[in-house]
Each structure stands twice: as structure tokens, then as C-alpha cells.
C-alpha atoms as a PDB file:
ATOM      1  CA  UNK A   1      17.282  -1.154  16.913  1.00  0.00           C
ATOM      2  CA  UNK A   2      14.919   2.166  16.142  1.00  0.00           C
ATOM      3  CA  UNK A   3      14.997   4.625  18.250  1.00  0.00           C
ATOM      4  CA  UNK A   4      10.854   5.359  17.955  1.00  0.00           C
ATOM      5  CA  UNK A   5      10.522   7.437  21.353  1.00  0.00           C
ATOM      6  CA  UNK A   6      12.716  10.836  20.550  1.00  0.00           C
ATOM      7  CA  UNK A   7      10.637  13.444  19.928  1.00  0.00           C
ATOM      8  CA  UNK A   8      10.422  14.653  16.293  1.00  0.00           C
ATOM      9  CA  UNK A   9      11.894  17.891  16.871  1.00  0.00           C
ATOM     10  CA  UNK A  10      15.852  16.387  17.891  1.00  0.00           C
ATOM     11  CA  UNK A  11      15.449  14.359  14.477  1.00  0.00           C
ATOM     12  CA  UNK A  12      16.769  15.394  10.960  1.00  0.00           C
ATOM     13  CA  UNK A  13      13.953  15.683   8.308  1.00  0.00           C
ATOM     14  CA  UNK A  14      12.927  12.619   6.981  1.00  0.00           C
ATOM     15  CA  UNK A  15      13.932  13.479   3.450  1.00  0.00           C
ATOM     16  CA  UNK A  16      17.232  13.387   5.057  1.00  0.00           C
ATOM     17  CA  UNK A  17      17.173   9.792   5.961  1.00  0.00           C
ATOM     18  CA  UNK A  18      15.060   8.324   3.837  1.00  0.00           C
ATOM     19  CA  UNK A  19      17.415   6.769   2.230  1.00  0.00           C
ATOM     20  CA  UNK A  20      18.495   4.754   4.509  1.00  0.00           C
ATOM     21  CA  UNK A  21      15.495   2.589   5.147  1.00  0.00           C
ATOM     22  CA  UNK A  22      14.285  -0.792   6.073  1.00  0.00           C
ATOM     23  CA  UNK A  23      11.298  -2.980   5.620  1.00  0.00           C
ATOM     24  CA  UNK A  24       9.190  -4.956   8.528  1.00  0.00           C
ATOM     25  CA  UNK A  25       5.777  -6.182   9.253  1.00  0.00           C
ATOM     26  CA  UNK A  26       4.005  -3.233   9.287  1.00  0.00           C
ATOM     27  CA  UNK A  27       1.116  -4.310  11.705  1.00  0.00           C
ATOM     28  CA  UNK A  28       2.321  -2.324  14.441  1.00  0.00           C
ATOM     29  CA  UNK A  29       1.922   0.362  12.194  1.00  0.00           C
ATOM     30  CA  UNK A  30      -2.170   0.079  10.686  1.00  0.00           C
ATOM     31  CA  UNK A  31      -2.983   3.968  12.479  1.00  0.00           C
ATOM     32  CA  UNK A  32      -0.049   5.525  10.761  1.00  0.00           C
ATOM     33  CA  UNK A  33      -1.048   2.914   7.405  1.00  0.00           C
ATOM     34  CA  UNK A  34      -4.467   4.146   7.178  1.00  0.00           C
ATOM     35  CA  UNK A  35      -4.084   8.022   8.034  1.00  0.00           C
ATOM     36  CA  UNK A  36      -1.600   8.270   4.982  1.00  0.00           C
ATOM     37  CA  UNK A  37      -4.057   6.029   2.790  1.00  0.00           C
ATOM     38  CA  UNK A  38      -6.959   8.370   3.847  1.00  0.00           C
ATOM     39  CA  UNK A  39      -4.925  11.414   2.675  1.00  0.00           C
ATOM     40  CA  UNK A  40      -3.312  10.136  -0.394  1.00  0.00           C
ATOM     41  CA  UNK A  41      -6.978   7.763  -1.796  1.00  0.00           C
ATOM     42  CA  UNK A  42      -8.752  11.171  -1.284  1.00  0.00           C
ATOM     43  CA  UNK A  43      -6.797  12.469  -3.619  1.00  0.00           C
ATOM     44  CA  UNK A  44      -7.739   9.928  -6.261  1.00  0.00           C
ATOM     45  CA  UNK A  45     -11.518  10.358  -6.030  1.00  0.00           C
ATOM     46  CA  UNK A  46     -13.753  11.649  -8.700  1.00  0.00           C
ATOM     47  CA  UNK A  47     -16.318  12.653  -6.161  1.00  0.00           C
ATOM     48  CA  UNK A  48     -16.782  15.650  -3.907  1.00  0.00           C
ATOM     49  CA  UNK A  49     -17.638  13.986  -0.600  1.00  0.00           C
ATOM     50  CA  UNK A  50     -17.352  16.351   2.557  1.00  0.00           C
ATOM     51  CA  UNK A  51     -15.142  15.443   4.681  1.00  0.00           C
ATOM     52  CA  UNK A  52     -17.432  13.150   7.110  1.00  0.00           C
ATOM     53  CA  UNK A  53     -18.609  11.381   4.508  1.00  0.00           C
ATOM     54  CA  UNK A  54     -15.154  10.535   2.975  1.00  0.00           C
ATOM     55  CA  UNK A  55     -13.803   9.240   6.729  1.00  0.00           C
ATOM     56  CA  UNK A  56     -17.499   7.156   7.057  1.00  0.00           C
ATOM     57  CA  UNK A  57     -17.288   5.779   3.893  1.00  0.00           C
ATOM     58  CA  UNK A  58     -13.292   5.056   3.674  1.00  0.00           C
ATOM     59  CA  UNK A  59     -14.075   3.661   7.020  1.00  0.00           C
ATOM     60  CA  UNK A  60     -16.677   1.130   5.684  1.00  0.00           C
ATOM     61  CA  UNK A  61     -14.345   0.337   2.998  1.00  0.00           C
ATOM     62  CA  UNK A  62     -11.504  -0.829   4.633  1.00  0.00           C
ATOM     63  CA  UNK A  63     -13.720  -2.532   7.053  1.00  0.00           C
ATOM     64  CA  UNK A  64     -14.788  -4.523   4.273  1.00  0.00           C
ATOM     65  CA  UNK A  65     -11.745  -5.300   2.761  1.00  0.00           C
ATOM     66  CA  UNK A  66     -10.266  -6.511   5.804  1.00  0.00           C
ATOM     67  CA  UNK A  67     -13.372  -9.224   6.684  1.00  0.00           C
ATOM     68  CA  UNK A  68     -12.249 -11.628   3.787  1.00  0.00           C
ATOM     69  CA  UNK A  69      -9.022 -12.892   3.309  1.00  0.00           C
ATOM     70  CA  UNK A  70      -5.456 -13.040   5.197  1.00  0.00           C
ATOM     71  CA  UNK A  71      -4.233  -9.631   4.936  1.00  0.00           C
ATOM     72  CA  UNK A  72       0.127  -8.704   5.475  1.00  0.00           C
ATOM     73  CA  UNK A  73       0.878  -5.180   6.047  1.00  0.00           C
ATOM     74  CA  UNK A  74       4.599  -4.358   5.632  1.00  0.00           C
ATOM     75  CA  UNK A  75       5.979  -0.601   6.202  1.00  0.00           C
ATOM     76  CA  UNK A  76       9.656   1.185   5.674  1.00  0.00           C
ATOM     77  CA  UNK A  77      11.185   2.986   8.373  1.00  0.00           C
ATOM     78  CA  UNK A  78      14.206   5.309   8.516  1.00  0.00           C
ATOM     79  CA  UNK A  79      16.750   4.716  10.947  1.00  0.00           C
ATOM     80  CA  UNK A  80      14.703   6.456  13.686  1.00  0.00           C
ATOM     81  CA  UNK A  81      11.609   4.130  13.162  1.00  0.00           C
ATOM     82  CA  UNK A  82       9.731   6.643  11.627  1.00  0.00           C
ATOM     83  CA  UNK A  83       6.884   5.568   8.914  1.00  0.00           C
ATOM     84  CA  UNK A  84       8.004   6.111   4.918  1.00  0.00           C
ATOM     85  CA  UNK A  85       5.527   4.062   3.191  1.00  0.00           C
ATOM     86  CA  UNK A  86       3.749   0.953   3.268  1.00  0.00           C
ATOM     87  CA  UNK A  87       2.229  -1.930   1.367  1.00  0.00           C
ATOM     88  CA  UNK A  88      -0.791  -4.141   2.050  1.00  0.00           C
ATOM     89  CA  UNK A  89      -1.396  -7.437   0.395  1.00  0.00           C
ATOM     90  CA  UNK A  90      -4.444 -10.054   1.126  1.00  0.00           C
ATOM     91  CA  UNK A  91      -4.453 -13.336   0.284  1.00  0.00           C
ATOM     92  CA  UNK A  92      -7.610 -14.595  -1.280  1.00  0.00           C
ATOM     93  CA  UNK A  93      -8.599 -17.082  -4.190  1.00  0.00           C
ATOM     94  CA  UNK A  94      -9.683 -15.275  -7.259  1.00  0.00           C
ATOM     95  CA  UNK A  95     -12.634 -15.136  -8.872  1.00  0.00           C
ATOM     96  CA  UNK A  96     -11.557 -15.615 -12.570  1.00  0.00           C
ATOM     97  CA  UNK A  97      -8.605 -18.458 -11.877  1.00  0.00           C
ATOM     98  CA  UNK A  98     -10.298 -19.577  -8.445  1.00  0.00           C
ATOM     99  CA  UNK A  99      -6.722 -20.449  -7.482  1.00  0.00           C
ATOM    100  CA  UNK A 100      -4.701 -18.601  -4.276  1.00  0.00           C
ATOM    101  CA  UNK A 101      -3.938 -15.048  -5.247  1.00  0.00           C
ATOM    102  CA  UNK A 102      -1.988 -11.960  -3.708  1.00  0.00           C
ATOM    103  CA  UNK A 103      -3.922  -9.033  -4.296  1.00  0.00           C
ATOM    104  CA  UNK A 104      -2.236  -5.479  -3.754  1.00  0.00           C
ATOM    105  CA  UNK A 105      -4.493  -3.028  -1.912  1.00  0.00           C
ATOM    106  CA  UNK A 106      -2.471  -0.291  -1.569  1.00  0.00           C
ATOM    107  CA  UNK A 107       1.656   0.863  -2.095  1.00  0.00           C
ATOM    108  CA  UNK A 108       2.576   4.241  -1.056  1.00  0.00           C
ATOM    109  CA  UNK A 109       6.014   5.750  -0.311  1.00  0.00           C
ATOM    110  CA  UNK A 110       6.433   9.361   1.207  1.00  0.00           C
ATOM    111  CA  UNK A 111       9.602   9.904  -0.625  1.00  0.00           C
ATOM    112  CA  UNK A 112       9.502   8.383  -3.975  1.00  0.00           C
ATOM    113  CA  UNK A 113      12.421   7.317  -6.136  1.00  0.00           C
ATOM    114  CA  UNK A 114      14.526   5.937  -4.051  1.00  0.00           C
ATOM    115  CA  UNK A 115      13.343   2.357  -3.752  1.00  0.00           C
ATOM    116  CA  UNK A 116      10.784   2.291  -1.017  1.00  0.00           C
ATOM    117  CA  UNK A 117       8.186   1.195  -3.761  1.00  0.00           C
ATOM    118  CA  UNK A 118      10.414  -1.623  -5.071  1.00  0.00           C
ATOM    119  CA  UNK A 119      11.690  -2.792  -1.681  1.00  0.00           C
ATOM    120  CA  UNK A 120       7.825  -3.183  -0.216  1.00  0.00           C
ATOM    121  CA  UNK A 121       6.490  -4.207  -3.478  1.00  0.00           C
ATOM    122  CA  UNK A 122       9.522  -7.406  -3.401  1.00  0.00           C
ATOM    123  CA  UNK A 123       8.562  -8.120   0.371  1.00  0.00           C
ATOM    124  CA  UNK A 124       4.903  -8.336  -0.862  1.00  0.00           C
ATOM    125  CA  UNK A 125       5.970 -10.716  -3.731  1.00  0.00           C
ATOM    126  CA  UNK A 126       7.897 -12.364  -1.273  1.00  0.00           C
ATOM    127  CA  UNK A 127       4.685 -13.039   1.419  1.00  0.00           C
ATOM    128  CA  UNK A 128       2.571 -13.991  -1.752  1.00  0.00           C
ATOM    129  CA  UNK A 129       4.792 -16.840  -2.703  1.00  0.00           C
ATOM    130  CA  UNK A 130       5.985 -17.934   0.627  1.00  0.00           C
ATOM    131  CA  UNK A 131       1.811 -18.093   1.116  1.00  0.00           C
ATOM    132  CA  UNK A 132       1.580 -20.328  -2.453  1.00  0.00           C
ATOM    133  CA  UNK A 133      -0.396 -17.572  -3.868  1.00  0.00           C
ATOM    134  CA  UNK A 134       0.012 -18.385  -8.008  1.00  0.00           C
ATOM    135  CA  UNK A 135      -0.195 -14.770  -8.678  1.00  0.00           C
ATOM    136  CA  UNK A 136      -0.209 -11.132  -7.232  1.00  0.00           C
ATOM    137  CA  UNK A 137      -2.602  -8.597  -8.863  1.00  0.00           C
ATOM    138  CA  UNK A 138      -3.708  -4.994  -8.287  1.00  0.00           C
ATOM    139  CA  UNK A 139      -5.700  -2.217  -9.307  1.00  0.00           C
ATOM    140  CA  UNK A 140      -4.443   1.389 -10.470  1.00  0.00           C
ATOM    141  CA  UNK A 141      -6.188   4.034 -12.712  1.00  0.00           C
ATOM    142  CA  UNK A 142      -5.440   4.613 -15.810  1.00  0.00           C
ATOM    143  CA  UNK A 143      -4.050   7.894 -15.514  1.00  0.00           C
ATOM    144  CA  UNK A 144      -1.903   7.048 -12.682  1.00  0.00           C
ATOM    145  CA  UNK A 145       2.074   7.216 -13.563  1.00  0.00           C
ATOM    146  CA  UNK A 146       2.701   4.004 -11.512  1.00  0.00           C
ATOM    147  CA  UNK A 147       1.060   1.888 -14.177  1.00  0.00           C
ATOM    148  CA  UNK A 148       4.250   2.655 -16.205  1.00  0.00           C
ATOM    149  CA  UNK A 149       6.407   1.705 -12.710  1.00  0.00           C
ATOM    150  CA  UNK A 150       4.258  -1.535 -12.640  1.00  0.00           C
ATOM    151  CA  UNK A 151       4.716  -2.464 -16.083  1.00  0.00           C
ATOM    152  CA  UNK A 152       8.867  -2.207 -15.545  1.00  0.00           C
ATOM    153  CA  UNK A 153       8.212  -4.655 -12.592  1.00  0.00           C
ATOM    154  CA  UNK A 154       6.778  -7.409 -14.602  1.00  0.00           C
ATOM    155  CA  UNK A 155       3.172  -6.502 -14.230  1.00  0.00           C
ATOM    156  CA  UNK A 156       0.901  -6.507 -17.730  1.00  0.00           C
ATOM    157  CA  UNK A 157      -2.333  -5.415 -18.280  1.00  0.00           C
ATOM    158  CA  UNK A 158      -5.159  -8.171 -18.285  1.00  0.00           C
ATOM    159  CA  UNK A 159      -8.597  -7.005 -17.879  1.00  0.00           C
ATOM    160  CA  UNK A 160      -9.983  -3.590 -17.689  1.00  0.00           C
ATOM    161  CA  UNK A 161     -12.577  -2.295 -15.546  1.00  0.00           C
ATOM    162  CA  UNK A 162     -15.422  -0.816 -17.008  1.00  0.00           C
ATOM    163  CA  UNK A 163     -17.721   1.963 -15.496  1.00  0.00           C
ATOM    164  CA  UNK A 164     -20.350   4.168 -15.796  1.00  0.00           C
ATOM    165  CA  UNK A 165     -21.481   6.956 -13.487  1.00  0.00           C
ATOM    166  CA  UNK A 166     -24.917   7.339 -12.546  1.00  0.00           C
END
């Protein structure tokens, strides 16, 4: 079906196929996942960490959030099998409802606006009901744009989280 051993170089640029994608289960994928999560959740922190203490701590993190819960990973591909974006859902009870719940860690596209986002955010939707979760939920910051994306998809605000730095 993909064609994942060519060499790079005898391919077209990805923003020239990227439109012609497809989802699958992504957990064939977790190296390319979590080197694009590194790079892009850098970009969201509001501390200066050097850049061993970033990869330690991101490290620690996502070891973390993968020791509780059932976790799905789910990625696009162009026609060539090469990674566009990704999704990854766990399946836990929550602490406020204490009933099953789909929690979104993490969506990110490399080519955005053209339906990557929707297509991996529908497949996680998807897993969560197919897995009798009664609801999906996820966090993004305030001043992120896809909290207006979000909203268009159904998703409303319910709690806030508070903080203060030390």
C-alpha cells in the first residue's frame, strides 16, 4: 500500500501530497510521534530550559503519562507513508465524573488546513466511543488559535486551570 522504503530525495515535497492523506494506528509510528511533539511542546513553554533539561524532563513526562491508562496513537500519512501529523488519546476514568473518559494528549498536523486535524481528531472520537468512553476532553492554552478550531468541533469550555508561578 505505502511505499515507506524510497529514499526521500526521489519523493515530491510533502506539501505536495499532503493532501492526499490517510489515517491508521499510529503505533508503528511513537519515534516519529514524539520527535515532532518534542519540537512543537517546546515551543509552547513559558520556561527557558536548556536543551538537556527539556529532553529529561519531556522524557519523564511522557513516561508518566503513558503508565496509567489505555493509550491509541493514530497518525496521517501521504501516499508514500510518510508522517503528517498525529493524535494520541488515553482512556482513563475521570476524576470529576469518575466515569470512562477519552482524554486528548496531543493533535498536531505538519500541514494545517487541509483536514489532517479533523480527520485524526474523528478517528480519536471514533476509538473513544467504540471504547464506551462518555466523553473526550483536552487541554489547550488560552492563547492557542485551536481553541477557536475546538470550539467549531463541538468542544465548550468547562473548567479552567488556574496557576501561579513560583
Amino acid at each position: 500500500m505505502f511505499q515507506k522504503k524510497k529514499m526521500h530525495s526521489e519523493l515530491p515535497p510533502i506539501r505536495q501530497t499532503a493532501e492526499e492523506f490517510t489515517v491508521v494506528d499510529g503505533e508503528d509510528y511513537l519515534d516519529e510521534i514524539f520527535e515532532n511533539d518534542k519540537r512543537i511542546s517546546r515551543s509552547f513553554s513559558h520556561f527557558q530550559l536548556d536543551d538537556e533539561e527539556y529532553k529529561e524532563n519531556y522524557g519523564r513526562v511522557i513516561s508518566d503519562l503513558l503508565a496509567t491508562g489505555e493509550h491509541k496513537f493514530f497518525v496521517a500519512l501521504d501516499r508514500y507513508g510518510r508522517y503528517l501529523g498525529h493524535v494520541w488519546v488515553c482512556l482513563k476514568v475521570d476524576t470529576v465524573d469518575f466515569v470512562p473518559s477519552a482524554y486528548i494528549y496531543d493533535i498536531e498536523t505538519l500541514s494545517p488546513g487541509i483536514g489532517i486535524g479533523s480527520a485524526l481528531l474523528e478517528r480519536a472520537e471514533g476509538w473513544a466511543e467504540e471504547m464506551r468512553a462518555k466523553k473526550v476532553c483536552l487541554r489547550v492554552e488560552l492563547d492557542n488559535p485551536a481553541r477557536k478550531w475546538y470550539s467549531e468541533k463541538g468542544y465548550s469550555e468547562r473548567a479552567v486551570i488556574m496557576e501561579k508561578r513560583l
